[in-house]
Protein backbone atom coordinates (compact mmCIF):
# COMPACT_ATOMS: atom_id res chain seq x y z
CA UNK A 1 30.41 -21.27 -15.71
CA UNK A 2 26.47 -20.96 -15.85
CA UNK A 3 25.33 -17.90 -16.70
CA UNK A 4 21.30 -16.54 -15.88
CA UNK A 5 19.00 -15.43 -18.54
CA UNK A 6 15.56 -13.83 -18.82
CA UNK A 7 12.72 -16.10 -19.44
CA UNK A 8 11.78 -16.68 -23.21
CA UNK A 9 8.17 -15.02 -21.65
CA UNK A 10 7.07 -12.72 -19.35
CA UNK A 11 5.70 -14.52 -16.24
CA UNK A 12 1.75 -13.80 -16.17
CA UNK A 13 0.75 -10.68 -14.62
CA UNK A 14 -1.08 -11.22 -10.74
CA UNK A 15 -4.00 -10.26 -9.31
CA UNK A 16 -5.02 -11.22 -5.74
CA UNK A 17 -8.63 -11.86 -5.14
CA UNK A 18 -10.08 -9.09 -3.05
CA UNK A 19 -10.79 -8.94 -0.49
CA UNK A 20 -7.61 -10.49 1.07
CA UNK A 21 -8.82 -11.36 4.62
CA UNK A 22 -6.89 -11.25 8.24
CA UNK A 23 -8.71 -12.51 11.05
CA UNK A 24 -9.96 -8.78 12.08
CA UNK A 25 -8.45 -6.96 8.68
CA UNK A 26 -9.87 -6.51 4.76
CA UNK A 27 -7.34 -5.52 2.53
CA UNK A 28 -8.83 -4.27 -0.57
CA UNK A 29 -7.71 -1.72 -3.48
CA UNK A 30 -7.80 2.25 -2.68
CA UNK A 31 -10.95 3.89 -4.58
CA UNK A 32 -11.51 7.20 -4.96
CA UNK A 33 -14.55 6.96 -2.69
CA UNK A 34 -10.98 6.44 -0.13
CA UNK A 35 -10.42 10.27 -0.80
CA UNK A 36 -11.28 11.51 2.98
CA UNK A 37 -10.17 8.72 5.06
CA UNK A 38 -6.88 8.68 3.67
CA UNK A 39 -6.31 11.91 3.43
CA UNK A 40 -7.68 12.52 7.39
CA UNK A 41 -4.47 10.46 8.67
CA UNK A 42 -1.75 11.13 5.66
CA UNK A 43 -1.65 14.76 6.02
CA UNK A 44 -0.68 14.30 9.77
CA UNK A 45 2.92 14.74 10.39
CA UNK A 46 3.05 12.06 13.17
CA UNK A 47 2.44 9.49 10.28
CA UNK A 48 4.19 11.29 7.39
CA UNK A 49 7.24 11.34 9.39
CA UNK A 50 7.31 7.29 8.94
CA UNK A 51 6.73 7.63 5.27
CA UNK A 52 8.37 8.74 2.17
CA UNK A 53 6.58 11.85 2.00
CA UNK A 54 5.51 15.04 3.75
CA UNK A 55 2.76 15.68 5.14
CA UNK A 56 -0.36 15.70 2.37
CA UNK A 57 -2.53 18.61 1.56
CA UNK A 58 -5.67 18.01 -0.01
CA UNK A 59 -4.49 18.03 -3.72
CA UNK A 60 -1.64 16.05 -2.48
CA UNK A 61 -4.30 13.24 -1.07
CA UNK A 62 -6.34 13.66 -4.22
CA UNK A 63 -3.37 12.92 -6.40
CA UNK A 64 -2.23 10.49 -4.01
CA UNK A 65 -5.84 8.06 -4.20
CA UNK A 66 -6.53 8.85 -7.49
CA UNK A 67 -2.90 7.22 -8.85
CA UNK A 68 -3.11 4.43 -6.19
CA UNK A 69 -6.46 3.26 -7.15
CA UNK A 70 -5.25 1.89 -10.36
CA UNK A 71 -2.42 -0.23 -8.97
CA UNK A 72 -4.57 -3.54 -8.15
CA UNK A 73 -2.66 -6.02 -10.40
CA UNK A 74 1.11 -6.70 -10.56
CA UNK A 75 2.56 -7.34 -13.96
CA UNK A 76 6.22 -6.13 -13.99
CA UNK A 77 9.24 -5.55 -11.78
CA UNK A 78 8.48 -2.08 -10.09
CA UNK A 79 4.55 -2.66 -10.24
CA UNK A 80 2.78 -1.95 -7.25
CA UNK A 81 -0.42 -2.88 -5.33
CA UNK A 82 -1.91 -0.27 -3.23
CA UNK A 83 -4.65 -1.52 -0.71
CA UNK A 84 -6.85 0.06 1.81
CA UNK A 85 -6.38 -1.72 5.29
CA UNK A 86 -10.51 -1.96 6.79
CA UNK A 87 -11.78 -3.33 9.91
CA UNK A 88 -13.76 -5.52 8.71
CA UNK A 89 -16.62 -5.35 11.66
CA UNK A 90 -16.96 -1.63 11.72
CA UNK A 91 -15.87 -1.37 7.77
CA UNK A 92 -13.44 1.98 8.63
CA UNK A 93 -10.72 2.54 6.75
CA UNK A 94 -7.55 2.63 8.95
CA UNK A 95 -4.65 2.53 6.58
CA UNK A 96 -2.95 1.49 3.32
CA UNK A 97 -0.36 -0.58 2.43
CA UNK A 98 1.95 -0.58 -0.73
CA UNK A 99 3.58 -3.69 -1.79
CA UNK A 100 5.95 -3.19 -4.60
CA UNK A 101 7.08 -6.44 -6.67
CA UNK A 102 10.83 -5.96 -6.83
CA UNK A 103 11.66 -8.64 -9.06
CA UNK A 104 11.17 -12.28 -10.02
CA UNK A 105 14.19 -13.17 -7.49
CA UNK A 106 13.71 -10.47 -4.86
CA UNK A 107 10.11 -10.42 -2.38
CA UNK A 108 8.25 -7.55 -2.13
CA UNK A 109 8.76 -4.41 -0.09
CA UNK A 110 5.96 -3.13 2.20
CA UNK A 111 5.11 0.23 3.86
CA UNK A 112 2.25 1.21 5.73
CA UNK A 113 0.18 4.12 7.30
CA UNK A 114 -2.57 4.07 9.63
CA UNK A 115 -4.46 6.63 11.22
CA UNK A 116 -5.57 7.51 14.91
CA UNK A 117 -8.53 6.14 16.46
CA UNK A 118 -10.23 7.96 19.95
CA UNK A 119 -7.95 5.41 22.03
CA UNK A 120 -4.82 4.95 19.96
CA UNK A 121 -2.35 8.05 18.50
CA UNK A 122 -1.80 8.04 15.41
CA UNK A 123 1.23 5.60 13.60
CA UNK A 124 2.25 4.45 11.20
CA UNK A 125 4.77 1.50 10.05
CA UNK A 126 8.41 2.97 8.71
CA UNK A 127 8.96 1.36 5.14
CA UNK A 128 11.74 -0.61 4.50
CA UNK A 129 14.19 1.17 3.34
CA UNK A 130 16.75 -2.17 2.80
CA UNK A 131 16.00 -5.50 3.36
CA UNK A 132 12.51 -7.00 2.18
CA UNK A 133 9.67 -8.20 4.11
């Protein structure tokens, strides 16, 4: 019987090259410059109901963009990227997204918040709690 085992090396780390483009959509890391737009739509409980956490206060969002700007480049299993979702017309920020590298043989997980514009409530995209995307 075959058994698995690890890889005499690490597999290199990864590092997307920003901006990764949509059609309409930049996705680019958090920066602390980030600080008010995210926190605007993440301490609403109408999105923080769809995430893992309650609803942020300002230290909270401070905290929460000053860890997450750091997490641009995957290099282990557990690393995560962290990316500001933009329109890239306007240039607003209207969201993150985390994607977490589970492990050489699993995908990634994603999770997402948004916040509200004048014609649309606010949402935001449940994580996946099982499963992967």
């Amino acid at each position: 019987m075959a058994t698995s085992s690890a890889p005499a090396t690490p597999p290199p780390s990864y590092t997307p090259d920003y901006p990764i483009r949509t059609e309409r959509l930049d996705l680019r890391p958090v920066t602390l410059d980030d600080f008010e737009a995210i926190h605007a739509y993440r301490h609403r409980p109408e999105v923080s109901r769809y995430l893992y956490s309650e609803p942020f206060d300002e230290a909270a969002s401070r905290d929460f963009v000053a860890s997450r700007s750091t997490r641009t480049t995957l290099r282990e299993s557990g690393d995560g990227l962290q990316l500001a979702v933009v329109v890239r017309d306007s240039g607003t920020l209207i969201g993150d997204v985390t994607f977490v590298w589970k492990s050489s043989t699993h995908p990634a997980r994603a999770a997402s918040a948004t916040s509200s514009t004048p014609t649309t409530p606010a949402t935001a995209t449940p994580p996946r709690r099982a499963g992967h995307c």
